[in-house]
N, C-alpha and C. Protein backbone atom coordinates (compact mmCIF):
# COMPACT_ATOMS: atom_id res chain seq x y z
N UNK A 1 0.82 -1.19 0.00
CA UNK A 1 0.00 0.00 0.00
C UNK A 1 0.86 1.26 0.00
N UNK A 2 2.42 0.84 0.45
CA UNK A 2 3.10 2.30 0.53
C UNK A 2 3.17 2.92 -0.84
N UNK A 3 3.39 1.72 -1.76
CA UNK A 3 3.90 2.17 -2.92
C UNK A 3 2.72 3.04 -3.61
N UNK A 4 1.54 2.94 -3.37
CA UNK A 4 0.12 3.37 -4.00
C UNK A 4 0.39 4.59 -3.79
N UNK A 5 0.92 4.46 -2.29
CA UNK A 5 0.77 6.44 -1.39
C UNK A 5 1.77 6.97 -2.27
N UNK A 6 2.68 6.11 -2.41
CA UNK A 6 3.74 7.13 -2.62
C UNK A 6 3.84 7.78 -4.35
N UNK A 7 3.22 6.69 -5.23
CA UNK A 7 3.21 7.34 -6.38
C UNK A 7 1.60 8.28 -6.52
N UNK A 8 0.84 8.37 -5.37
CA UNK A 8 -0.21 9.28 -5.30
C UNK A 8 0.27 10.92 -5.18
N UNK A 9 0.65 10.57 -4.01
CA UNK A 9 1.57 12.01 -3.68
C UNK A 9 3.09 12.44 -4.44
N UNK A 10 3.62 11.48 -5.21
CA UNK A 10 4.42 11.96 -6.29
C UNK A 10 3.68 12.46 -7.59
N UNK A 11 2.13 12.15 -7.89
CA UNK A 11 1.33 12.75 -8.76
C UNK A 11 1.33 14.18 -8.24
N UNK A 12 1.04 14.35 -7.12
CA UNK A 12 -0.04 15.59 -6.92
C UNK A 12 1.49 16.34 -6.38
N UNK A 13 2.72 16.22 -6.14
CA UNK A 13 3.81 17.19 -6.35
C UNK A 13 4.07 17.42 -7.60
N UNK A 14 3.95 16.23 -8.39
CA UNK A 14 4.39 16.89 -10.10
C UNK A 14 3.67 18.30 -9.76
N UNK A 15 2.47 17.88 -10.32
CA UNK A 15 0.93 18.95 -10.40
C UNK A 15 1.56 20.26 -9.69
N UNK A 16 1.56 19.77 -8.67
CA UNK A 16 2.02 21.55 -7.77
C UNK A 16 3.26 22.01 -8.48
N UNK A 17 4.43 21.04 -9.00
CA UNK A 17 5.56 21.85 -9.19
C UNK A 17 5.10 22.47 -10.82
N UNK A 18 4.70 21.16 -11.67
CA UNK A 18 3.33 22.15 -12.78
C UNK A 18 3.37 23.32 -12.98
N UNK A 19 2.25 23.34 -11.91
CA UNK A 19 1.42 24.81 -11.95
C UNK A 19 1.91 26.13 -11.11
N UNK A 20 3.09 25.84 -10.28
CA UNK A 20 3.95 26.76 -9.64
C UNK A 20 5.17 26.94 -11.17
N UNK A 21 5.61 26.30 -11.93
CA UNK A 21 6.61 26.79 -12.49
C UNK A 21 6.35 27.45 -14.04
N UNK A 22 6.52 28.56 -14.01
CA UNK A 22 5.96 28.96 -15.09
C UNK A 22 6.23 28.17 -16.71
N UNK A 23 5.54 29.05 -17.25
CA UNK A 23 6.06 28.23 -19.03
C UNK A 23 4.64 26.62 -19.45
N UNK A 24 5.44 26.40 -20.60
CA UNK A 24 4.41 25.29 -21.13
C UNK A 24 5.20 23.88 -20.87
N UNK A 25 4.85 23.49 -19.68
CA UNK A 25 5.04 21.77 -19.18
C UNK A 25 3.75 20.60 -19.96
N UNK A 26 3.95 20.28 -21.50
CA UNK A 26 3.48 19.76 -21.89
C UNK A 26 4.08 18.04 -21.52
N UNK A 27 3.34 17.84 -19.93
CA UNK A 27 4.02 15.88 -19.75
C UNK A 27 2.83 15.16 -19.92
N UNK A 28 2.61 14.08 -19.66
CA UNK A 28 1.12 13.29 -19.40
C UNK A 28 1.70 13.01 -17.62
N UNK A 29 0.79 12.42 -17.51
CA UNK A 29 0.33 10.84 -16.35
C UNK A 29 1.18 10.73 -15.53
N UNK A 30 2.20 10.10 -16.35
CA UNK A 30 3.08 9.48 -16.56
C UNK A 30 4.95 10.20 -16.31
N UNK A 31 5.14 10.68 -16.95
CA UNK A 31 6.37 12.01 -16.60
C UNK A 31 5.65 12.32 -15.47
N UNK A 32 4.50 13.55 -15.28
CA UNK A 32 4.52 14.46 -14.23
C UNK A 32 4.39 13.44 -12.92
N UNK A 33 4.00 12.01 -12.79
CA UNK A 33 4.51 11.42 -11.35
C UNK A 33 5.43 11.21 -11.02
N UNK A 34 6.63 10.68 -12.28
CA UNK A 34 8.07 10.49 -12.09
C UNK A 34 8.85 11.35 -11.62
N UNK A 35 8.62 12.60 -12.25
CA UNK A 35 9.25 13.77 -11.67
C UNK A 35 8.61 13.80 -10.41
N UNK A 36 7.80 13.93 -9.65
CA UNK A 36 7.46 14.11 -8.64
C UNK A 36 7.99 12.80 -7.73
N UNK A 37 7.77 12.08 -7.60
CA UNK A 37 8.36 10.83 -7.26
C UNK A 37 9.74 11.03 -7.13
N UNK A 38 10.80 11.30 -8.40
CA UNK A 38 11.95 11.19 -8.49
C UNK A 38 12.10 12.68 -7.76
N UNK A 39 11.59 13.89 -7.50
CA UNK A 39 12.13 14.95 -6.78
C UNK A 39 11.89 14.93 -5.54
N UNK A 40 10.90 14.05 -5.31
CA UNK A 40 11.17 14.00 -3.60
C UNK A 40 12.25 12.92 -3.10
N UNK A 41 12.40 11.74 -4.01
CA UNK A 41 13.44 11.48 -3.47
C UNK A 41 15.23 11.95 -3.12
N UNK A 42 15.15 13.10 -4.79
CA UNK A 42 16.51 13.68 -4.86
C UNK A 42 16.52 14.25 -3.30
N UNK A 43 15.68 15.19 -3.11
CA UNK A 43 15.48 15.88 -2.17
C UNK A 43 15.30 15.11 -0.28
N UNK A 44 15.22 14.64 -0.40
CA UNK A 44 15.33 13.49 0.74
C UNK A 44 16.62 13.00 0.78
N UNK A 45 17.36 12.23 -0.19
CA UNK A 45 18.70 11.66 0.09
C UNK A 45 19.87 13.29 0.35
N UNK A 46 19.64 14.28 -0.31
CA UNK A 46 20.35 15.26 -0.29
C UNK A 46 20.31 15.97 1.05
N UNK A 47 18.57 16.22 1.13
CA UNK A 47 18.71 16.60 2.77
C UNK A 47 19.26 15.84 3.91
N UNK A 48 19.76 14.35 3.91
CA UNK A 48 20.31 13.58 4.54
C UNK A 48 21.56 13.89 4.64
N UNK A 49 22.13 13.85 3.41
CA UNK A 49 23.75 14.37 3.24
C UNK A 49 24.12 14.97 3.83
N UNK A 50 23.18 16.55 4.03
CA UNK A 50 23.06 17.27 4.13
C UNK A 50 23.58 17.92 6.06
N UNK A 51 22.22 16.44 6.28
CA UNK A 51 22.28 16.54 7.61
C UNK A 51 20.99 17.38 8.40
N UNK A 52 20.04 17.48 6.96
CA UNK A 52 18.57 18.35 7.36
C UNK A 52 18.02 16.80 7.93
N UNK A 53 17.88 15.77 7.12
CA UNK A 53 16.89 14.75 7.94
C UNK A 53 17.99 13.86 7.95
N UNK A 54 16.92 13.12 9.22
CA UNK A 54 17.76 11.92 9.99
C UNK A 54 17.34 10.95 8.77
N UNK A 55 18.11 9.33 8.91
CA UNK A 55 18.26 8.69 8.01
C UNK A 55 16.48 7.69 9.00
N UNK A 56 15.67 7.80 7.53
CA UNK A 56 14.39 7.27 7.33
C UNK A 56 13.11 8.40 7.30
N UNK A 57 13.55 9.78 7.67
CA UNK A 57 12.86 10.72 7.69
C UNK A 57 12.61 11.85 6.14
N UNK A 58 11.71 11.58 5.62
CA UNK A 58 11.41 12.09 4.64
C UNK A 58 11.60 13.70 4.33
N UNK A 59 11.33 14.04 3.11
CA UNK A 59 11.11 15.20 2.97
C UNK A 59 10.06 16.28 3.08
N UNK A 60 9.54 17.21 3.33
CA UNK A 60 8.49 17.39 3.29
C UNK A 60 7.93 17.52 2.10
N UNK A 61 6.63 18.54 2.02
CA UNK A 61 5.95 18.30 0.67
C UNK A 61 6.55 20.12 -0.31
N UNK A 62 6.83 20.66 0.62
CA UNK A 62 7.33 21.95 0.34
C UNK A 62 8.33 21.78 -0.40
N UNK A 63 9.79 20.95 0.09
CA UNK A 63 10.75 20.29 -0.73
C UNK A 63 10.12 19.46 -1.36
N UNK A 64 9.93 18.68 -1.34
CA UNK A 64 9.21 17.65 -2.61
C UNK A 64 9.26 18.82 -3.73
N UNK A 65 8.28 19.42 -3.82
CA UNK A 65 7.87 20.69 -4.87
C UNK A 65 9.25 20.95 -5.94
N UNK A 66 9.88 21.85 -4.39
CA UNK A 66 10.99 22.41 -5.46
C UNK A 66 11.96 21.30 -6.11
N UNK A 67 12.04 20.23 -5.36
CA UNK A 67 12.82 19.19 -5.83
C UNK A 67 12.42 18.77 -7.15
N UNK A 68 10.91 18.64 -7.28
CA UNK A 68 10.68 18.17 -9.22
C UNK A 68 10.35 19.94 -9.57
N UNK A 69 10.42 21.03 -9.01
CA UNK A 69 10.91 22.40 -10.20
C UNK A 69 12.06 22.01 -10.69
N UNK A 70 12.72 21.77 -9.89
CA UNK A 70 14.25 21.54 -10.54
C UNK A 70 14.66 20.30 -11.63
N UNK A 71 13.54 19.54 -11.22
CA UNK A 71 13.69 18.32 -12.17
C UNK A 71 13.09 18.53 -13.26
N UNK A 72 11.79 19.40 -13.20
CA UNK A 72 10.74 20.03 -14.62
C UNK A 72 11.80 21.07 -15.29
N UNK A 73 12.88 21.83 -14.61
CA UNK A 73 13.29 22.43 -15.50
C UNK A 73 14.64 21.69 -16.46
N UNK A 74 15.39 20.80 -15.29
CA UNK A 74 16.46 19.90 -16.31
C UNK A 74 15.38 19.04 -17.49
N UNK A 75 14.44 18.92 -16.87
CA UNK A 75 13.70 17.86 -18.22
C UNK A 75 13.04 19.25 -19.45
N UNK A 76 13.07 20.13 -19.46
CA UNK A 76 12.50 20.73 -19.94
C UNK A 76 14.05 21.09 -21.19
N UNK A 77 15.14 21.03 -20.62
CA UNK A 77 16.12 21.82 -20.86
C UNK A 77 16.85 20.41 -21.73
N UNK A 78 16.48 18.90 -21.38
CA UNK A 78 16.83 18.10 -22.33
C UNK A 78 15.68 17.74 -23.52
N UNK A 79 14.37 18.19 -23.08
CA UNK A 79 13.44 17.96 -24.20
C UNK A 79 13.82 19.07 -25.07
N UNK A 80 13.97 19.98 -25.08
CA UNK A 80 14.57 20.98 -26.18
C UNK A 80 15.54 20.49 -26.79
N UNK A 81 16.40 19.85 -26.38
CA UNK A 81 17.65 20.03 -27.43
C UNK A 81 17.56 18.49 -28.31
N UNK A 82 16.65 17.70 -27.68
CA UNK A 82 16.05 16.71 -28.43
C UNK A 82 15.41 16.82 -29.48
């Protein structure tokens, strides 16, 4: 069941990082959960590194966000030159 949660709420961070980052994010379904998914995790192992979270303690949803902006804009910046 974690895995359900977790690609639920990696949907609905794509979405927020979406509609917070300006410009035309033409993804489906599909991309905008990955990115979300894949930016909360960047953002979780980094804040660990980091020394923001203890090891098993997540990120929040605030980071989550910016973690796939940053991922919507590297993907944005390799779909162009594609």
């Amino acid at each position: 069941m974690s895995i359900v949660w977790t690609i639920l709420i990696g949907f609905i961070v794509g979405l927020v990082a979406r509609a917070v980052k300006p410009g035309d994010d033409s993804a489906g379904f599909i991309v905008t959960t990955l990115i979300g998914v894949a930016g909360s995790l960047i953002v979780t192992y980094v804040g660990q590194a980091l020394g923001w979270y203890t090891a098993g303690q997540g990120a929040g949803f605030i980071a989550s966000v910016l973690g796939a902006i940053v991922l919507l804009i590297l993907y944005g910046l390799i779909k162009r030159k594609s």
